[in-house]
N, C-alpha and C. Protein backbone atom coordinates (compact mmCIF):
# COMPACT_ATOMS: atom_id res chain seq x y z
N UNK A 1 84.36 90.18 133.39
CA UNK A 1 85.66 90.79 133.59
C UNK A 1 85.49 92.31 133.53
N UNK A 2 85.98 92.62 134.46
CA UNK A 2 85.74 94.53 134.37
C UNK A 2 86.97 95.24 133.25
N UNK A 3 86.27 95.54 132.67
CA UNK A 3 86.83 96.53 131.80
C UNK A 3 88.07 97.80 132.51
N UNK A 4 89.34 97.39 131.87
CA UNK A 4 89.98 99.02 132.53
C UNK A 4 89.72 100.09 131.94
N UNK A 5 89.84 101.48 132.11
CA UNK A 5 89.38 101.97 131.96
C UNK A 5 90.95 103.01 131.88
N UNK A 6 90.55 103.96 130.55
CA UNK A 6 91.92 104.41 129.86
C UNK A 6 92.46 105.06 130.72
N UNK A 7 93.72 105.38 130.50
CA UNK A 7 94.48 106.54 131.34
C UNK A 7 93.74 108.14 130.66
N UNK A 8 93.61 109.39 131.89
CA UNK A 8 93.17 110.33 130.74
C UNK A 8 94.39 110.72 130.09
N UNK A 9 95.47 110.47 129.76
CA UNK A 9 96.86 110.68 129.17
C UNK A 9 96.80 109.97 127.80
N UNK A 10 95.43 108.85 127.35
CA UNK A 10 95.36 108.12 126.37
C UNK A 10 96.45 107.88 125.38
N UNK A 11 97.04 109.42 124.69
CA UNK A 11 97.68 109.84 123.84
C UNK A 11 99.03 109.37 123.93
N UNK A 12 99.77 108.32 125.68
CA UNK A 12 100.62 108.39 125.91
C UNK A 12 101.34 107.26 125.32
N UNK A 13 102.71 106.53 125.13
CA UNK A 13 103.36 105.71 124.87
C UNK A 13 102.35 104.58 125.62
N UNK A 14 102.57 103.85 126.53
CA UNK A 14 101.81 102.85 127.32
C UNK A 14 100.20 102.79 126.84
N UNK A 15 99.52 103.59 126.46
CA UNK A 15 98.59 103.59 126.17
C UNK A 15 97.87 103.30 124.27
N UNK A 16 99.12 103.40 123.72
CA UNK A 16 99.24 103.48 122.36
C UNK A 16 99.74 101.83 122.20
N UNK A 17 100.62 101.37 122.61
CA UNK A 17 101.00 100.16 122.71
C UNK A 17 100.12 99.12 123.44
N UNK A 18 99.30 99.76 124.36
CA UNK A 18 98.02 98.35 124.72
C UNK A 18 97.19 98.34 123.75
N UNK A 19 97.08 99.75 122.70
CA UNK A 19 96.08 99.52 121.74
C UNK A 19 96.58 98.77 120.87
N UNK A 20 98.03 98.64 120.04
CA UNK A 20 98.44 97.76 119.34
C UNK A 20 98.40 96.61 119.75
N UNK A 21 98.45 96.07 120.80
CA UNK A 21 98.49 94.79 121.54
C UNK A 21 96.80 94.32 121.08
N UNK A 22 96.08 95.14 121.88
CA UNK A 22 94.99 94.48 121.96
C UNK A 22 94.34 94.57 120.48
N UNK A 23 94.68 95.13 119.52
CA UNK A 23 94.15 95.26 117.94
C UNK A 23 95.04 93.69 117.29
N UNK A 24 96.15 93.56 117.78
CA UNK A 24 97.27 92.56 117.16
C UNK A 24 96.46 91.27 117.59
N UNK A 25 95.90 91.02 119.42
CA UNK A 25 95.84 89.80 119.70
C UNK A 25 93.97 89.44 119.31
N UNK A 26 93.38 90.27 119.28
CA UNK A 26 92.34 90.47 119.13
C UNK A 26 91.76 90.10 117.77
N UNK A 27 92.54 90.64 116.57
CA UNK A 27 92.37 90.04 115.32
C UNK A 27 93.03 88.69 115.14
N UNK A 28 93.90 88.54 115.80
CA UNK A 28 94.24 86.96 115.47
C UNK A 28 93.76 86.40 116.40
N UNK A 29 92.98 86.13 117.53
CA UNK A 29 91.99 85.32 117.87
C UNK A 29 90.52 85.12 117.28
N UNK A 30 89.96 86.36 116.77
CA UNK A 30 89.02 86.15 115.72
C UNK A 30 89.33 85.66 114.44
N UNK A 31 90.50 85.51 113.48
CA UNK A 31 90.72 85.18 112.65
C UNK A 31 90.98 83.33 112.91
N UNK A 32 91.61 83.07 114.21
CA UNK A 32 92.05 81.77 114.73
C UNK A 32 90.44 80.66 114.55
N UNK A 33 89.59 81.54 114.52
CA UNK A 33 88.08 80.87 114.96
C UNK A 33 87.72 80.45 113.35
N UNK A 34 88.36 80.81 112.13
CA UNK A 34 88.25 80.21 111.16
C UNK A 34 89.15 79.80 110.19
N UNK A 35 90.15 79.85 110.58
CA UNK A 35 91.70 79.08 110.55
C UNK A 35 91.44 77.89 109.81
N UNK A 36 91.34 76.91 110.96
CA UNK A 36 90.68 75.85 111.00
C UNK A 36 90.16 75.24 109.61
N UNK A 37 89.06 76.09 109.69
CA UNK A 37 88.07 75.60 108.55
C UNK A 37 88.52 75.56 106.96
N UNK A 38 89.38 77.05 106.86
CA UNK A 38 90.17 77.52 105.48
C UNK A 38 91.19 76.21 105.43
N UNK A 39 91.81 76.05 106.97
CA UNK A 39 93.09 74.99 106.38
C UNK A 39 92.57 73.58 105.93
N UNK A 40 91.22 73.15 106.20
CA UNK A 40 90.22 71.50 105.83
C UNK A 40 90.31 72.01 104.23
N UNK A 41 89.93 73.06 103.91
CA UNK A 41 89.50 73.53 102.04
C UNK A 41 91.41 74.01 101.50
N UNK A 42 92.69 73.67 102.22
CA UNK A 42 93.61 74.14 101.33
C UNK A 42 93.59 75.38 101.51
N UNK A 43 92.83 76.34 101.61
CA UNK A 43 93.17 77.92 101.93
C UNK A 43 93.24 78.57 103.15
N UNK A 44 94.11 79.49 102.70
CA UNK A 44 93.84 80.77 104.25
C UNK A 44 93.70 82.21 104.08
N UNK A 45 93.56 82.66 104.34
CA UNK A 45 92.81 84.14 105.04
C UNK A 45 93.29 85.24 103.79
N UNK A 46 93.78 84.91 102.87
CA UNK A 46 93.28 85.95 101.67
C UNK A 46 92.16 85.34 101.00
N UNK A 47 92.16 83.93 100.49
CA UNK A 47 90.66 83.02 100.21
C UNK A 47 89.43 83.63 100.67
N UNK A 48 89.94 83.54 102.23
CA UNK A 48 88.52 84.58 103.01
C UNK A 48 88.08 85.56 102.35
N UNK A 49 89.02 86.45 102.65
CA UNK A 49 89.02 88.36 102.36
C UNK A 49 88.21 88.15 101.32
N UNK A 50 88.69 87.93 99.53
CA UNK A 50 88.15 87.49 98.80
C UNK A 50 86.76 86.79 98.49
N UNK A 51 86.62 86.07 99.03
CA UNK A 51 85.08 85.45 99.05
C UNK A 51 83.99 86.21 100.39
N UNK A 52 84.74 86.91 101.35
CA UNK A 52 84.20 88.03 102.20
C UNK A 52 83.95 89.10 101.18
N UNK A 53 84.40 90.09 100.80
CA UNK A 53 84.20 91.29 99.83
C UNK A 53 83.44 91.08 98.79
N UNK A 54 83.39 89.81 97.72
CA UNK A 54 82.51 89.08 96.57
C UNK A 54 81.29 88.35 97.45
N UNK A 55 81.09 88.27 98.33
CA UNK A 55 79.82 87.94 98.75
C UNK A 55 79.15 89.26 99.27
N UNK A 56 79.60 90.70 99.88
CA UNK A 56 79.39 91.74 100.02
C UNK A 56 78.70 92.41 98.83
N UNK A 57 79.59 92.19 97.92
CA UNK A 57 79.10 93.08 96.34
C UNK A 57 78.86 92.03 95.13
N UNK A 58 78.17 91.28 95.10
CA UNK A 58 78.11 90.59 93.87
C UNK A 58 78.41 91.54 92.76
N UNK A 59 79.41 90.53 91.54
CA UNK A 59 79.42 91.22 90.55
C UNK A 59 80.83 92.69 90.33
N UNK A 60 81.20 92.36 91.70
CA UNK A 60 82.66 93.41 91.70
C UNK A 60 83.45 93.10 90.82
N UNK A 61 84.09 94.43 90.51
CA UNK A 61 85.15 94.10 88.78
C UNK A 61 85.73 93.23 89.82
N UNK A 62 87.28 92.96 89.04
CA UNK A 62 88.65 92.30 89.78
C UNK A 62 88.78 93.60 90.26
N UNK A 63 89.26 94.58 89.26
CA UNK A 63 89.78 96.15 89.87
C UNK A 63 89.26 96.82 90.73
N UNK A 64 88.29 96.21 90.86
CA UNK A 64 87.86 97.10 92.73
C UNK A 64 87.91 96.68 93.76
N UNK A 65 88.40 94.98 93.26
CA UNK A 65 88.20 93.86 94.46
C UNK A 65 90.19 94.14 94.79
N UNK A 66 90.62 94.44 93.97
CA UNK A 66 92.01 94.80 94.00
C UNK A 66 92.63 96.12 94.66
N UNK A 67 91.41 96.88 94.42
CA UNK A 67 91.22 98.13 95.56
C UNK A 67 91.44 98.58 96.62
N UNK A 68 89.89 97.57 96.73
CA UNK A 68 89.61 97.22 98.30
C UNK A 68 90.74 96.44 99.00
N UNK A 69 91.12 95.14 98.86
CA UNK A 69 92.31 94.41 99.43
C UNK A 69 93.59 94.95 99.50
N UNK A 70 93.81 96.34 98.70
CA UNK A 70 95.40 96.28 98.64
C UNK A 70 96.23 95.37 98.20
N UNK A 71 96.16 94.41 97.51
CA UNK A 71 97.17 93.12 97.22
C UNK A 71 97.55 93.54 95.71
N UNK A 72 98.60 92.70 95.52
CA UNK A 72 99.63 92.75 94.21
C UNK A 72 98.14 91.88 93.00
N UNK A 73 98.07 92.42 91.62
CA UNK A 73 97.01 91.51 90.65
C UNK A 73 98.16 90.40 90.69
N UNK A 74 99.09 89.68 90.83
CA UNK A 74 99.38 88.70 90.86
C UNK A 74 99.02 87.89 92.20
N UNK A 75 98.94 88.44 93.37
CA UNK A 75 98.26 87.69 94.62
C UNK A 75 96.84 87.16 93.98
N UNK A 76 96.20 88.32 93.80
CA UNK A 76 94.90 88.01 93.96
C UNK A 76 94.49 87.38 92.44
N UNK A 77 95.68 87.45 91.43
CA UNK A 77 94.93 86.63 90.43
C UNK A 77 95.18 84.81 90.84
N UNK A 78 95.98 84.83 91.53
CA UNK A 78 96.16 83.68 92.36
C UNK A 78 95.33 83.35 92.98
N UNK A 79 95.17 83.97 94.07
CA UNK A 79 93.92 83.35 95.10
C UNK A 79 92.47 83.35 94.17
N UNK A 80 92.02 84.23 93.08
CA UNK A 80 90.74 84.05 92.41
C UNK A 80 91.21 82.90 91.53
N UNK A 81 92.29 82.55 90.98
CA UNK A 81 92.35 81.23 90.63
C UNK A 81 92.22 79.89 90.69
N UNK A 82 92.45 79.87 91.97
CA UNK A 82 92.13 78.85 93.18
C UNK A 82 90.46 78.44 93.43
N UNK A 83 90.40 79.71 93.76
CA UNK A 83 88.93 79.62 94.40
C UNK A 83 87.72 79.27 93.02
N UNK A 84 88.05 79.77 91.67
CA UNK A 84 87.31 79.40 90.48
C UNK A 84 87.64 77.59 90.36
N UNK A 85 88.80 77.53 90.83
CA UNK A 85 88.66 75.98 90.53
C UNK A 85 88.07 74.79 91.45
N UNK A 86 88.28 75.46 92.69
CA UNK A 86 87.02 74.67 93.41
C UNK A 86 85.67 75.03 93.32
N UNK A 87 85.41 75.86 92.26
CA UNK A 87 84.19 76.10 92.25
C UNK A 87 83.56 77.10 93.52
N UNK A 88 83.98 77.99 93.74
CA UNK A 88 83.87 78.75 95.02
C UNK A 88 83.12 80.30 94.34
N UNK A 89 84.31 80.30 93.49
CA UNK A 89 83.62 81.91 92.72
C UNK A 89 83.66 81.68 91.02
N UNK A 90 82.76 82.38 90.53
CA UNK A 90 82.95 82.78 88.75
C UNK A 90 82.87 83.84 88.72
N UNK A 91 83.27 83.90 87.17
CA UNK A 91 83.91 85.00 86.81
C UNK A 91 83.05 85.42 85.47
N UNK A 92 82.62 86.67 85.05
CA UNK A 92 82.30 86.51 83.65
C UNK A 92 82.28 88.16 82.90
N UNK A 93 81.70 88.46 82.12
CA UNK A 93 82.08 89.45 81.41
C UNK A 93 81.38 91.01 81.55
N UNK A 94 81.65 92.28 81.76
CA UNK A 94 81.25 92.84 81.72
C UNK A 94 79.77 93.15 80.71
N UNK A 95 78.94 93.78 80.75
CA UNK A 95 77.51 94.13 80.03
C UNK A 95 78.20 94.64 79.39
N UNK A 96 78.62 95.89 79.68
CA UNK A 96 79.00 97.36 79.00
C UNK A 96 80.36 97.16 78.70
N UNK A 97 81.31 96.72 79.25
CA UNK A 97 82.77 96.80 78.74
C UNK A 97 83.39 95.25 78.99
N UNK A 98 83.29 94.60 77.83
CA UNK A 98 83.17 93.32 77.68
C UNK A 98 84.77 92.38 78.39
N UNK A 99 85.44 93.70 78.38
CA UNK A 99 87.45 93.37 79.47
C UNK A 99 87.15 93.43 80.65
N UNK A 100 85.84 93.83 81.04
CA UNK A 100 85.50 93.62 82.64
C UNK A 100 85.52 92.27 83.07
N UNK A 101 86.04 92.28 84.23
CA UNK A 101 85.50 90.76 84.75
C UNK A 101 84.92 90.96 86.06
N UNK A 102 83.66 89.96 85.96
CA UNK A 102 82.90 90.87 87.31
C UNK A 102 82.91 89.47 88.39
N UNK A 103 82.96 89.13 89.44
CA UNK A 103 83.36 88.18 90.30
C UNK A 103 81.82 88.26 90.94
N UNK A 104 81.68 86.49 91.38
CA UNK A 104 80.57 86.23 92.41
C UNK A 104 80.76 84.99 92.73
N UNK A 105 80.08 84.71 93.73
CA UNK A 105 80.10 83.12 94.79
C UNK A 105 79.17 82.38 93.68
N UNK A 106 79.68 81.50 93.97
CA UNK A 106 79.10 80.02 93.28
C UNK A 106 78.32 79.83 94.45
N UNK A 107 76.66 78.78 94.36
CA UNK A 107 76.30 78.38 95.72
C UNK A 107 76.91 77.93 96.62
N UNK A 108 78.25 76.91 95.85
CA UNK A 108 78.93 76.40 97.07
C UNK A 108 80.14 77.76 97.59
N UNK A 109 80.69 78.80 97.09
CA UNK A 109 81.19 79.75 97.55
C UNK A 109 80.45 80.73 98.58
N UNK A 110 78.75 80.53 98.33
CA UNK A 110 78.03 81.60 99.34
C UNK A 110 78.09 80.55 100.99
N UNK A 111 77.98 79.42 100.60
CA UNK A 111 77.62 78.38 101.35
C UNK A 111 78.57 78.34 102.55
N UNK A 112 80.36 78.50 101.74
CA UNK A 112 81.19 78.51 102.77
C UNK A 112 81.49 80.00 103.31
N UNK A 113 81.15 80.80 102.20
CA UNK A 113 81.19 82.34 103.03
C UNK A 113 80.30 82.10 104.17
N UNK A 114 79.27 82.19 104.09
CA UNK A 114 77.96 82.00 105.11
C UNK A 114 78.73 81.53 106.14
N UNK A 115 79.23 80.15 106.07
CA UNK A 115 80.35 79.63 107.80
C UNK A 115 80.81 80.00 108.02
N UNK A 116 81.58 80.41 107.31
CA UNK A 116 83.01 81.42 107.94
C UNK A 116 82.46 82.77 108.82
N UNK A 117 81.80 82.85 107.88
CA UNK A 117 81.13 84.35 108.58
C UNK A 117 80.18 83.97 110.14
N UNK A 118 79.46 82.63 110.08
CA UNK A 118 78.94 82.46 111.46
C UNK A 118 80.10 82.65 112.23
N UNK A 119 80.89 81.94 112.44
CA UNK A 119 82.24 81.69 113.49
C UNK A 119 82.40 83.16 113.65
N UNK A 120 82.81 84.03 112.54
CA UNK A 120 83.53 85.74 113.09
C UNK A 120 82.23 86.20 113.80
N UNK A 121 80.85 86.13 113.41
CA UNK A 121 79.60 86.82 113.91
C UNK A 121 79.90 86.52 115.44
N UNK A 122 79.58 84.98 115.36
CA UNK A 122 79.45 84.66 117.21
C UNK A 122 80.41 85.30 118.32
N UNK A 123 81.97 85.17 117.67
CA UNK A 123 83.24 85.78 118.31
C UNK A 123 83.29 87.19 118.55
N UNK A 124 82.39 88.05 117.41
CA UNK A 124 82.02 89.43 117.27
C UNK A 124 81.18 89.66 118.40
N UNK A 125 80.03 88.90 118.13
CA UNK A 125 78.42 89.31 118.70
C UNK A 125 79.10 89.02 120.86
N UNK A 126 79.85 88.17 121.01
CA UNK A 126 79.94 87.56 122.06
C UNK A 126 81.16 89.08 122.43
N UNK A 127 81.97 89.47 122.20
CA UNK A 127 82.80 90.62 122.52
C UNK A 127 81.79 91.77 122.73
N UNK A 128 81.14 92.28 121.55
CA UNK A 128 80.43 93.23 121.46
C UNK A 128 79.18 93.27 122.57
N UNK A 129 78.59 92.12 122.64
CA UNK A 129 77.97 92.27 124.37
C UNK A 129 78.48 92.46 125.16
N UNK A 130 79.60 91.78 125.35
CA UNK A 130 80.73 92.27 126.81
C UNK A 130 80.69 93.69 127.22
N UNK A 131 81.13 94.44 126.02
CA UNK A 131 81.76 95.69 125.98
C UNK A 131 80.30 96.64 125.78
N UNK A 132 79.15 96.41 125.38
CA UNK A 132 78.08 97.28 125.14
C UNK A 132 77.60 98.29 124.75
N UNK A 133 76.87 98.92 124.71
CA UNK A 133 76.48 99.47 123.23
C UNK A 133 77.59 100.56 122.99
N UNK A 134 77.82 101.40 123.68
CA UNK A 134 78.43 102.60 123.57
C UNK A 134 79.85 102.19 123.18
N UNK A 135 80.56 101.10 123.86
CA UNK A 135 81.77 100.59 123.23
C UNK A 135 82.01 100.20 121.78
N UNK A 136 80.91 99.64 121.67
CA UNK A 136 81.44 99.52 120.13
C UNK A 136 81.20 100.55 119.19
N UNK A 137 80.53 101.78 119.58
CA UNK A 137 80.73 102.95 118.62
C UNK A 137 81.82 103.26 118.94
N UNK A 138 82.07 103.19 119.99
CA UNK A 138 84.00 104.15 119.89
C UNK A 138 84.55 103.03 119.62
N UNK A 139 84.95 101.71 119.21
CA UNK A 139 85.62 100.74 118.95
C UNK A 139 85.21 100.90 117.41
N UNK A 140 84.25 100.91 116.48
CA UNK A 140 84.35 101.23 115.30
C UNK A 140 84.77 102.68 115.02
N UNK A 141 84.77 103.80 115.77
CA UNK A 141 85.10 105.25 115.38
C UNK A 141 87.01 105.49 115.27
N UNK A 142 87.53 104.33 116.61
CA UNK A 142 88.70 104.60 116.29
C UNK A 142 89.45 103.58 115.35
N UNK A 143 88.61 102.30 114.85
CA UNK A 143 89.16 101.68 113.81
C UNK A 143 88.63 102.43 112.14
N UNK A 144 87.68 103.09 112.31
CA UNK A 144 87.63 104.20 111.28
C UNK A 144 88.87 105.14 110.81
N UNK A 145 89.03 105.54 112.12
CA UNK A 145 90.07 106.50 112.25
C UNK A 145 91.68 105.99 111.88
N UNK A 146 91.72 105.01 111.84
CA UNK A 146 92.98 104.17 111.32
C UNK A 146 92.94 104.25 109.62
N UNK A 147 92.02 104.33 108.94
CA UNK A 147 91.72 104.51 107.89
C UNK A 147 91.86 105.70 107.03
N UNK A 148 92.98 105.60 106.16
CA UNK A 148 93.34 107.02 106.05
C UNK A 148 92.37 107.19 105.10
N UNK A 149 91.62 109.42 105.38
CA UNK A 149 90.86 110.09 104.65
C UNK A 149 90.36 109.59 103.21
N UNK A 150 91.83 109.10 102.24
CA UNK A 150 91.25 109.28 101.04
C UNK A 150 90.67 107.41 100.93
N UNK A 151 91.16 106.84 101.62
CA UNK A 151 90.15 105.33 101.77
C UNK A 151 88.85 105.31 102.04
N UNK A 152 88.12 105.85 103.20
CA UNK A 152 87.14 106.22 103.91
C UNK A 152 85.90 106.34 103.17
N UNK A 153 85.75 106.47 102.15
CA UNK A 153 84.17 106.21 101.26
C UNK A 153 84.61 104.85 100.63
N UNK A 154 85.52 103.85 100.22
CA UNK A 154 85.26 103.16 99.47
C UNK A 154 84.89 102.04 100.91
N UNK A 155 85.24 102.65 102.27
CA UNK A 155 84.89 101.56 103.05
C UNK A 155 83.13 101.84 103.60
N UNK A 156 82.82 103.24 103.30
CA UNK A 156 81.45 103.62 103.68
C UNK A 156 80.79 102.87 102.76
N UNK A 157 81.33 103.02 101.31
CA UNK A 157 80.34 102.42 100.08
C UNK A 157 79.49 100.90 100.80
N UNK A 158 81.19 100.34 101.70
CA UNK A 158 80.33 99.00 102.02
C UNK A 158 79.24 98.91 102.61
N UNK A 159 78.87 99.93 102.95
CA UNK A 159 77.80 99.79 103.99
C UNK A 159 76.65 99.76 102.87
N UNK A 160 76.46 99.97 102.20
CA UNK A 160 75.51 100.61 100.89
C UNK A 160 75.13 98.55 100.02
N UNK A 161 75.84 97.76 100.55
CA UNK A 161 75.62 96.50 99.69
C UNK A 161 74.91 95.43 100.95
N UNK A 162 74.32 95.95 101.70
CA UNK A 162 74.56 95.14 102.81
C UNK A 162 72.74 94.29 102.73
């Protein structure tokens, strides 16, 4: 499929709204590719996020995993509730400051991160050829750019656990 190719007016109404479109339909067709699987285990797509970010950083407090997500500590003491009882993630105590609680995948939590994550890879890897190399630096530069300034290192940090 040939790629269109922007207006040089980019900046304009019509052009701002195909980007919302295509950011809106685009994440929920990649998210649709593991839907599925969360709804067989009872969960959906904060479960993910959660066991996505704790398989990133083993050992993340709650408070950074609360950070990173933006969610209410009552969401996410919910969804880490859940997920400790199927045995997905544990939880245990700080070294140094014993009120820490530091989060990680259980084998069977790395096991289903690992799937979930094939399905987004293939849906990723299969777009990202389409579009080729140079596209996806400006496709990550302007979803960077959505990211406001004072966020922007705790999302670089991720790169640092990889």
């Amino acid at each position: 499929m040939a790629v269109p190719s922007a207006s040089p007016l980019f900046l304009r109404e019509p052009e701002i709204r195909r980007g919302v479109e295509l950011l809106y339909f685009g994440y929920s067709h990649l998210t649709r590719s593991i839907d599925r699987r969360l709804s067989e285990e009872g969960m959906g797509r904060a479960h993910h996020r959660a066991l996505y970010f704790v398989a990133r950083d083993p050992d993340i407090t709650v408070g950074e995993l609360l950070k990173l997500l933006g969610i209410t500590k009552q969401s996410l003491g919910r969804v880490l509730g859940e997920l400790g009882e199927r045995g997905l993630i544990e939880t245990r105590a700080g070294q140094q400051d014993r009120r820490q609680r530091l989060l990680r995948l259980t084998p069977a939590g790395a096991e289903l991160e690992a799937e979930l994550f094939q399905s987004l890879r293939e849906r990723l890897s299969a777009a990202y050829a389409e579009a080729g190399q140079s596209s996806v630096a400006g496709f990550w530069t302007v979803l960077e750019g959505l990211i406001p300034i004072s966020e922007r290192q705790r999302v670089a940090d991720l790169r640092r656990h990889r």
